[in-house]
PDB file of N, CA and C in Angstrom:
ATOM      1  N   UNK A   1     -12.882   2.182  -3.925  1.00  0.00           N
ATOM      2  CA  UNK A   1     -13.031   1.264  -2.827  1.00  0.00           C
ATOM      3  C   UNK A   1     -11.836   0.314  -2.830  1.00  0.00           C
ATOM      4  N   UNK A   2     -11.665   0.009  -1.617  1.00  0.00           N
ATOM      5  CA  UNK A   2     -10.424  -0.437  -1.358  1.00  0.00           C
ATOM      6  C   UNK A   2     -10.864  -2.377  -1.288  1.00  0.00           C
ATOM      7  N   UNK A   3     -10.050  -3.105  -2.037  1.00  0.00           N
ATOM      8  CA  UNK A   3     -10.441  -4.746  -1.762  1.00  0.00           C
ATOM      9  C   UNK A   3      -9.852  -5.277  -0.786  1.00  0.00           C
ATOM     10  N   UNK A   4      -8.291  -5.145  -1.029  1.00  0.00           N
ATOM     11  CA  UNK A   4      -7.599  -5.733  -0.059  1.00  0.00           C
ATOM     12  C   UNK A   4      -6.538  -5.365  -0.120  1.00  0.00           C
ATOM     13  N   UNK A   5      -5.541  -5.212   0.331  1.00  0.00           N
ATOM     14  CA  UNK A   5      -4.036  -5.207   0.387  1.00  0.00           C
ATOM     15  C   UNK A   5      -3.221  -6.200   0.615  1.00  0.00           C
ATOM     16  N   UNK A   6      -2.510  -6.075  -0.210  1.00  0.00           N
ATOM     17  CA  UNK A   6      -1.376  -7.361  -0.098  1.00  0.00           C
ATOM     18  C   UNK A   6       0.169  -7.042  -0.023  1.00  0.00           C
ATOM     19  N   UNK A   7       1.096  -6.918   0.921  1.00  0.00           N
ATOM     20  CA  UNK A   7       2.234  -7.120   0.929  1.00  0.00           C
ATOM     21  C   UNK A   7       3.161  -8.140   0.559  1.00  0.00           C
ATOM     22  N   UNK A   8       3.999  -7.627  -0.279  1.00  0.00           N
ATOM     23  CA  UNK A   8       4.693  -9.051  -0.748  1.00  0.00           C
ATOM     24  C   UNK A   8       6.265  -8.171  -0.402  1.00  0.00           C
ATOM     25  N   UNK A   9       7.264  -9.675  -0.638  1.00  0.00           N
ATOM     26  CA  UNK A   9       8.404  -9.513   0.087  1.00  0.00           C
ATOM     27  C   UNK A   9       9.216  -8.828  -1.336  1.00  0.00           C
ATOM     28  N   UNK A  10       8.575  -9.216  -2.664  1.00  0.00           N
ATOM     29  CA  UNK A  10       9.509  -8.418  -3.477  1.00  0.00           C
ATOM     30  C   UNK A  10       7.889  -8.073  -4.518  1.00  0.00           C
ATOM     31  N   UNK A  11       9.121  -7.143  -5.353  1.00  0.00           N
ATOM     32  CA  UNK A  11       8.140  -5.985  -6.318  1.00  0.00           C
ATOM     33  C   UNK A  11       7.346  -6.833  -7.295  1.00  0.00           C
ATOM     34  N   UNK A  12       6.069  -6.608  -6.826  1.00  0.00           N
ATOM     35  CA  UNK A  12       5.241  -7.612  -8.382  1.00  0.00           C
ATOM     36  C   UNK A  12       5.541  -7.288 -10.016  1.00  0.00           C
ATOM     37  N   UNK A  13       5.579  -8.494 -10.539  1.00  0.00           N
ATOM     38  CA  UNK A  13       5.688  -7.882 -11.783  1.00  0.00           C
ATOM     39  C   UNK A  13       3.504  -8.426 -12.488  1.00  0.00           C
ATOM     40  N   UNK A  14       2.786  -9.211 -11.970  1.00  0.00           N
ATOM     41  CA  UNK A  14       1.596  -9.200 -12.487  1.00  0.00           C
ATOM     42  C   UNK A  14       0.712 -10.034 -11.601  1.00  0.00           C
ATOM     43  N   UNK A  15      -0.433  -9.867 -11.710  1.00  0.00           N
ATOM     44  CA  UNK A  15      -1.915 -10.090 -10.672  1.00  0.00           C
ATOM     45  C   UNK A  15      -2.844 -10.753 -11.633  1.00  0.00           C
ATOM     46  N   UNK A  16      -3.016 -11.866 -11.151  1.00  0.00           N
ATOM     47  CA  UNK A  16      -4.642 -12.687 -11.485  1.00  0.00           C
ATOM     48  C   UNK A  16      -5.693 -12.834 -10.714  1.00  0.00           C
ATOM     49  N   UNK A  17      -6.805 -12.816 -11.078  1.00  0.00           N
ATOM     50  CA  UNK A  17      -7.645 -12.882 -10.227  1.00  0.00           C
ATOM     51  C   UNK A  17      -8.693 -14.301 -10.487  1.00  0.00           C
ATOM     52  N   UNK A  18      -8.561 -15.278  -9.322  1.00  0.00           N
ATOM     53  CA  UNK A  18      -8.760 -16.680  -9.416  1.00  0.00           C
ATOM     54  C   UNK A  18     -10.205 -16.414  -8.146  1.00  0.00           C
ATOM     55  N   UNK A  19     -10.227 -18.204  -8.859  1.00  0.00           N
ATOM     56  CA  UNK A  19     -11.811 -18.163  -7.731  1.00  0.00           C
ATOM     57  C   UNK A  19     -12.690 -17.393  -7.513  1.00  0.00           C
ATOM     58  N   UNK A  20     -13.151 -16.916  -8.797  1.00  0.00           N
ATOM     59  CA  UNK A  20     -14.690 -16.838  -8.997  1.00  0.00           C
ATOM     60  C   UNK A  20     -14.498 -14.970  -8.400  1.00  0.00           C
ATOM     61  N   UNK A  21     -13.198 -14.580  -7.692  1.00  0.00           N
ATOM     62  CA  UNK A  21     -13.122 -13.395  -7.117  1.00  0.00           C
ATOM     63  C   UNK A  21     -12.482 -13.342  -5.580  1.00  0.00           C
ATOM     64  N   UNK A  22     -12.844 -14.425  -5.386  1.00  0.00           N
ATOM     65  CA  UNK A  22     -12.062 -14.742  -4.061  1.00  0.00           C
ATOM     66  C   UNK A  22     -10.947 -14.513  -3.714  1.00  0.00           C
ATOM     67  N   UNK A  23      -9.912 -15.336  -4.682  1.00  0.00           N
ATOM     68  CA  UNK A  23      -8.168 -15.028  -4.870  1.00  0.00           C
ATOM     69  C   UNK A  23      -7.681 -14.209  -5.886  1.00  0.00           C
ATOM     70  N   UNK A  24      -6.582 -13.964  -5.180  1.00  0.00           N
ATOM     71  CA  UNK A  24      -5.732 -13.507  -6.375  1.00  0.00           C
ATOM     72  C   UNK A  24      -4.428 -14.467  -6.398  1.00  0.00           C
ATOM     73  N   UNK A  25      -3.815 -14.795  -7.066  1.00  0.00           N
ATOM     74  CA  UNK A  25      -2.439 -14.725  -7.800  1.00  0.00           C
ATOM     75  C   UNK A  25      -1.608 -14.226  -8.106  1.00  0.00           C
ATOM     76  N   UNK A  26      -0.421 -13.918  -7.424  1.00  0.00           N
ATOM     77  CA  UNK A  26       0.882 -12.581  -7.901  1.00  0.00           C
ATOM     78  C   UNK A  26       2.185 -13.789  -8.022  1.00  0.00           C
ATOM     79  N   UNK A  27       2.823 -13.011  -8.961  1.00  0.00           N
ATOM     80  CA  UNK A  27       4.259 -13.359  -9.141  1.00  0.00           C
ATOM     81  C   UNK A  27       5.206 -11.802  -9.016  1.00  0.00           C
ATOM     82  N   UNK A  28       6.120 -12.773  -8.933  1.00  0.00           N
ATOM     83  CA  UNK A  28       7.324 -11.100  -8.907  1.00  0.00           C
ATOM     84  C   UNK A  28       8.475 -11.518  -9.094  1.00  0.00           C
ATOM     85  N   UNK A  29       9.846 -10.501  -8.678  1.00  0.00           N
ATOM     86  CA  UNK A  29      10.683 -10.468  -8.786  1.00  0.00           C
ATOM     87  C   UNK A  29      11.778 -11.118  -8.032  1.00  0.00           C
ATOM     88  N   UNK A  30      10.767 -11.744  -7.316  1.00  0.00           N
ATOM     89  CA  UNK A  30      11.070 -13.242  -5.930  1.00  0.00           C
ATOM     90  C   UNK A  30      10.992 -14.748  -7.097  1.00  0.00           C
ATOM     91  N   UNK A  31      10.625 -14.585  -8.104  1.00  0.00           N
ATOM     92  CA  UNK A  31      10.516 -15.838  -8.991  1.00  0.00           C
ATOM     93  C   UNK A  31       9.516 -16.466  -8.301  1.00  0.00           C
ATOM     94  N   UNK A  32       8.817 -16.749  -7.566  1.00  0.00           N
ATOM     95  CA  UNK A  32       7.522 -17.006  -6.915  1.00  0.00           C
ATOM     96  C   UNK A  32       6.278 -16.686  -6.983  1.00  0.00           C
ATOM     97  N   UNK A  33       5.418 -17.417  -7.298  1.00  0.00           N
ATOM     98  CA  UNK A  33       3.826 -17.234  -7.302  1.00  0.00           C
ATOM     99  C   UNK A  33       3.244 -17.398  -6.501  1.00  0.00           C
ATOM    100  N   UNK A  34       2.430 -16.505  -5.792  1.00  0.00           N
ATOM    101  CA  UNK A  34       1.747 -16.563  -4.491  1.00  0.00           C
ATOM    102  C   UNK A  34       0.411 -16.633  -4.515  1.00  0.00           C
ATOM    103  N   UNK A  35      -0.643 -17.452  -3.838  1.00  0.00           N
ATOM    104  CA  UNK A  35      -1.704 -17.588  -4.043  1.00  0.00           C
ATOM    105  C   UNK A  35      -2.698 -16.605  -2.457  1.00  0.00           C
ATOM    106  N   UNK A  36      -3.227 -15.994  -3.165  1.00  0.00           N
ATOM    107  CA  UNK A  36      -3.751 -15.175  -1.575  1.00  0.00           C
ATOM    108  C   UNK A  36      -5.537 -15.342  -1.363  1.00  0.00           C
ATOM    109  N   UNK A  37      -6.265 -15.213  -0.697  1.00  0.00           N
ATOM    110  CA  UNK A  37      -7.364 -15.134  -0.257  1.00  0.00           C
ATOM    111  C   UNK A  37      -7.528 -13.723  -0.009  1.00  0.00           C
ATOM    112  N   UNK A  38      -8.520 -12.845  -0.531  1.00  0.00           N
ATOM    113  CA  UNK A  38      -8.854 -12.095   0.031  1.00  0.00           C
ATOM    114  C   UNK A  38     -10.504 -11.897   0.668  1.00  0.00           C
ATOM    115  N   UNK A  39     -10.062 -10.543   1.840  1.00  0.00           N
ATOM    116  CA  UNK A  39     -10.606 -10.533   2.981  1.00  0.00           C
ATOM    117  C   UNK A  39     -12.500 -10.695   2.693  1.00  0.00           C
ATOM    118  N   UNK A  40     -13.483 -11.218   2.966  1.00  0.00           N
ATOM    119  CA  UNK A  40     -14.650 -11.099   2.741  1.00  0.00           C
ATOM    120  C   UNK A  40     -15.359  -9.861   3.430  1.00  0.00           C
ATOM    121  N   UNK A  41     -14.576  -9.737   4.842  1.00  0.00           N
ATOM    122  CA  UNK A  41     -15.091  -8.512   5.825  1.00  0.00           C
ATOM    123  C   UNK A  41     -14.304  -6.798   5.613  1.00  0.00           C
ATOM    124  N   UNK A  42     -15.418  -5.756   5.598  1.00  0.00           N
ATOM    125  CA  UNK A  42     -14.556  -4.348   5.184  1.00  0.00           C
ATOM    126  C   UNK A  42     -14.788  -3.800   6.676  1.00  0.00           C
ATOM    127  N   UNK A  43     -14.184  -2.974   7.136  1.00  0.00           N
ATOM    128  CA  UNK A  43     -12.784  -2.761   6.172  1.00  0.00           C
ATOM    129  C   UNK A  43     -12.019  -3.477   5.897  1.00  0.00           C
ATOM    130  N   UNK A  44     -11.883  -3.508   4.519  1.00  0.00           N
ATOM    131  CA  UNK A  44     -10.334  -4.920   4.385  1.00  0.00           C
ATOM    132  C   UNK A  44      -9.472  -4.727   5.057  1.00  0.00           C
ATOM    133  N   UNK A  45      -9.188  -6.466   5.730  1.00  0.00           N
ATOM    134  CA  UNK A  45      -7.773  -6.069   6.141  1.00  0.00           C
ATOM    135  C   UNK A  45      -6.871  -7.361   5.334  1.00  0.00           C
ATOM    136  N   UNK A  46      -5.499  -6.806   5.812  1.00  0.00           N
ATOM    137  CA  UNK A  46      -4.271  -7.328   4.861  1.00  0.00           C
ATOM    138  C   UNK A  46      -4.443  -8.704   4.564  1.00  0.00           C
ATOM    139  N   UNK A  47      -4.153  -9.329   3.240  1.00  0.00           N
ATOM    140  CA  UNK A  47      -4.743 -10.447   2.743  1.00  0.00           C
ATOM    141  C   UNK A  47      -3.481 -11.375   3.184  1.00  0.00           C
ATOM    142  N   UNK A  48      -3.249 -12.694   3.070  1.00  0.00           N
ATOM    143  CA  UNK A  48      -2.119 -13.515   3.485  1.00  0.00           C
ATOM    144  C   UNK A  48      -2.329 -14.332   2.618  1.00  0.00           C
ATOM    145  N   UNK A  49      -1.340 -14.670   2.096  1.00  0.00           N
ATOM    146  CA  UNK A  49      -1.019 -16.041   1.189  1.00  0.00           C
ATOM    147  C   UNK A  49      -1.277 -17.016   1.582  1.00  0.00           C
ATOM    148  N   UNK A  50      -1.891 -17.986   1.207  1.00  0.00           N
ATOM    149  CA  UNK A  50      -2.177 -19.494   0.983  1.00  0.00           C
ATOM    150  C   UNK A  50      -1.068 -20.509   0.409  1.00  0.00           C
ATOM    151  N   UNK A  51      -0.921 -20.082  -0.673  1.00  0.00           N
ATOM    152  CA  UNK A  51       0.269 -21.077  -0.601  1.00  0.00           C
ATOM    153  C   UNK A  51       1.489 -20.097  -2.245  1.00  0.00           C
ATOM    154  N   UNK A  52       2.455 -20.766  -1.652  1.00  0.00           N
ATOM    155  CA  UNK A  52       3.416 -20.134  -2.464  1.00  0.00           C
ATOM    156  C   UNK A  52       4.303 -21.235  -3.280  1.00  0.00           C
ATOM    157  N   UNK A  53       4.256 -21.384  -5.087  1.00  0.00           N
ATOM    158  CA  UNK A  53       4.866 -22.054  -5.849  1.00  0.00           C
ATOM    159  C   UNK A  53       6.024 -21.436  -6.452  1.00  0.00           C
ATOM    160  N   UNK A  54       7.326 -22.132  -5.631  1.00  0.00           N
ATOM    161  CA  UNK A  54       7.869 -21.409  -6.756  1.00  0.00           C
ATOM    162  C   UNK A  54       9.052 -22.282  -7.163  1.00  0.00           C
ATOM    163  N   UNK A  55       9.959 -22.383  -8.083  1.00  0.00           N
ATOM    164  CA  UNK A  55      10.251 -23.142  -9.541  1.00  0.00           C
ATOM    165  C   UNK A  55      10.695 -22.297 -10.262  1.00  0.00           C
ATOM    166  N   UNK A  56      10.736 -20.904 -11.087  1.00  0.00           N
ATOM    167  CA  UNK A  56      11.012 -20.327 -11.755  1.00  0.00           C
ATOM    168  C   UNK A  56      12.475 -19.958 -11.449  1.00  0.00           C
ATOM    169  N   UNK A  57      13.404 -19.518 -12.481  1.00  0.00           N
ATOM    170  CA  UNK A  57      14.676 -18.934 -12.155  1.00  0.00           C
ATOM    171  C   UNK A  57      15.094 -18.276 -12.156  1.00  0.00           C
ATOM    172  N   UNK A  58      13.594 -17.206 -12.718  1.00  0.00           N
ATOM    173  CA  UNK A  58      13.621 -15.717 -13.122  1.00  0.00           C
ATOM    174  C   UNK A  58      12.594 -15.249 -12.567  1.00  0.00           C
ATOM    175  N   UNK A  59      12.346 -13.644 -12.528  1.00  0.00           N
ATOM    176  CA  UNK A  59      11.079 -12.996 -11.886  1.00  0.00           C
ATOM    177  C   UNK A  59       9.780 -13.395 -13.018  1.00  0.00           C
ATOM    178  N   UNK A  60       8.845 -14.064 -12.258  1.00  0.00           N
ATOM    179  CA  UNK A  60       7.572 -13.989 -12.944  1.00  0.00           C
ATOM    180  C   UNK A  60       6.850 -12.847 -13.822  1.00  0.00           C
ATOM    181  N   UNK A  61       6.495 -12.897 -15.041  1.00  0.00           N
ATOM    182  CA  UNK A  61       6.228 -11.655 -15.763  1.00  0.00           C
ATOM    183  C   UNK A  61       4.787 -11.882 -16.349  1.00  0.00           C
ATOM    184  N   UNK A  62       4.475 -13.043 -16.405  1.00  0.00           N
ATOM    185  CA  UNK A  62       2.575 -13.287 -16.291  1.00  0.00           C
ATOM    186  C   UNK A  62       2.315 -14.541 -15.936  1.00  0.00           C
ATOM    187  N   UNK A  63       0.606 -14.172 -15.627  1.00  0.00           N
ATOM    188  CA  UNK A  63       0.151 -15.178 -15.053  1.00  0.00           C
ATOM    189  C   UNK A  63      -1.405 -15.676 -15.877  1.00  0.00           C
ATOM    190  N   UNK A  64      -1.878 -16.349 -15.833  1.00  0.00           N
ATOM    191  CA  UNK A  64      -3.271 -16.493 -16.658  1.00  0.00           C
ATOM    192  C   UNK A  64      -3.732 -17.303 -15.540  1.00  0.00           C
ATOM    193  N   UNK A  65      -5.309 -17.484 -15.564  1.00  0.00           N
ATOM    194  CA  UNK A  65      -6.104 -18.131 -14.794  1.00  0.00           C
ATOM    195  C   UNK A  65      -6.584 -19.173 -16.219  1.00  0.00           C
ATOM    196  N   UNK A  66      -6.799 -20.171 -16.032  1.00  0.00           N
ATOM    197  CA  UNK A  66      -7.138 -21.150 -17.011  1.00  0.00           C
ATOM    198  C   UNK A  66      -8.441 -21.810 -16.953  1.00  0.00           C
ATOM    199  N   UNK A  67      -8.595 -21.733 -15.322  1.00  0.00           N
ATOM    200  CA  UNK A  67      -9.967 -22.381 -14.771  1.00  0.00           C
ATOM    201  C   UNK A  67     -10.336 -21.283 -13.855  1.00  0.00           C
ATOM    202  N   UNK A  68     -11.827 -20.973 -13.853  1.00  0.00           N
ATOM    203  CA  UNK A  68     -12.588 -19.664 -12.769  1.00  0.00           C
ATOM    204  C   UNK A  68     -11.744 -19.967 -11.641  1.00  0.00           C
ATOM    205  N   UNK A  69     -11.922 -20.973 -11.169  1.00  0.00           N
ATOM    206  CA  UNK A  69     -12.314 -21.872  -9.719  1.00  0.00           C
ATOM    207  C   UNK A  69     -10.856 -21.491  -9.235  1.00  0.00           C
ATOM    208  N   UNK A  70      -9.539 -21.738  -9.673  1.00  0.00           N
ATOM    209  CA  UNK A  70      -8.447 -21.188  -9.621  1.00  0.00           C
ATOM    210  C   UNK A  70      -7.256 -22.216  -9.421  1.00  0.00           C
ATOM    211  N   UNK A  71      -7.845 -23.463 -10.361  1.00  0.00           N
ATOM    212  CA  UNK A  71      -6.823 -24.995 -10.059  1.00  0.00           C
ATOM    213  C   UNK A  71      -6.328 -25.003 -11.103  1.00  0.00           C
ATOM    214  N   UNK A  72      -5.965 -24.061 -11.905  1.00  0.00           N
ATOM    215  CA  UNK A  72      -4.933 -24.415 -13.213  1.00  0.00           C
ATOM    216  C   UNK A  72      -4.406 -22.763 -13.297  1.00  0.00           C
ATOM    217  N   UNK A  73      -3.001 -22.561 -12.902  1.00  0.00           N
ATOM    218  CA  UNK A  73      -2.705 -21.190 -13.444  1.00  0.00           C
ATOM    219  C   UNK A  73      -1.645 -21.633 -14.683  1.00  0.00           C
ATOM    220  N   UNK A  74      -1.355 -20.283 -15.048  1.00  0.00           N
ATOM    221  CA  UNK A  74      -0.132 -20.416 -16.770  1.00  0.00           C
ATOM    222  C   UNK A  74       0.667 -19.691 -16.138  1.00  0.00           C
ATOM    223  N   UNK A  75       1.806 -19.828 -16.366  1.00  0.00           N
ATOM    224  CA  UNK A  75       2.883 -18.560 -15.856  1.00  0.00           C
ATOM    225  C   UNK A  75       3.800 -18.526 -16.731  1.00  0.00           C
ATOM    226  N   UNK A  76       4.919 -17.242 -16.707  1.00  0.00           N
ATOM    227  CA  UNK A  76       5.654 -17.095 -17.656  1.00  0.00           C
ATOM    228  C   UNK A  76       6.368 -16.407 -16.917  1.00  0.00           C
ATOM    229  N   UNK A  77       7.996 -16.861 -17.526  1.00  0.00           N
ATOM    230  CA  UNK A  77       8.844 -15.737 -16.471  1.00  0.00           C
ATOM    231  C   UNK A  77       9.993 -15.653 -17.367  1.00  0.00           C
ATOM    232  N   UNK A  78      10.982 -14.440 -16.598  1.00  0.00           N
ATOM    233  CA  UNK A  78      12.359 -14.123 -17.892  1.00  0.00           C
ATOM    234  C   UNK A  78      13.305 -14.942 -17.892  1.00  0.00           C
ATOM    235  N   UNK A  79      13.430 -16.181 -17.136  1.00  0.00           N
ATOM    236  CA  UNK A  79      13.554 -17.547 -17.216  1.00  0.00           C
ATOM    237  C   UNK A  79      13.401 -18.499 -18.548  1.00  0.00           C
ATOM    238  N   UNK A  80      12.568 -17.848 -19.431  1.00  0.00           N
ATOM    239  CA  UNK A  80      11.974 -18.470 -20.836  1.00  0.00           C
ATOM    240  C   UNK A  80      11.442 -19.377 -20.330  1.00  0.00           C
ATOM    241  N   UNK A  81      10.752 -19.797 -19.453  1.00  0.00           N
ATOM    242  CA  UNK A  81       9.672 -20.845 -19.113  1.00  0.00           C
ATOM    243  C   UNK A  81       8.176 -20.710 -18.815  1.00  0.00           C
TER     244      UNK A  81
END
């Protein structure tokens, strides 16, 4: 079964899954972390970002969820940060 789809503008390097199931979290090779909503209604359709952090100087290479709810992520990138 299909959840959702998400297009992003560059190649992910890893996926969290925040809010209880609601969101996800991607970083990539854009050095950017993207926060998305996905769809509640099926057939899914394409999910859209909420909001996008980015700060890193390198491509994002993980992410951790710290809190369910999805107000504290960890990230790590080849940046050494």
């Amino acid at each position: 079964m299909q959840i959702a789809s998400i297009e992003t503008p560059a190649p992910l390097q890893v996926v969290a899954i925040v809010a209880e199931g609601k969101q996800v979290a991607t970083g990539g090779d854009d050095n950017i972390i993207r926060l998305w909503d996905l769809p509640s209604a099926q057939p899914a359709e394409a999910a859209k970002p909420v909001k996008e952090m980015p700060g890193h100087g390198g491509p994002v290479t993980s992410l951790v969820a710290l809190a369910p709810t999805g107000t504290q992520l960890l990230s790590g990138s080849k940046d050494g940060t």
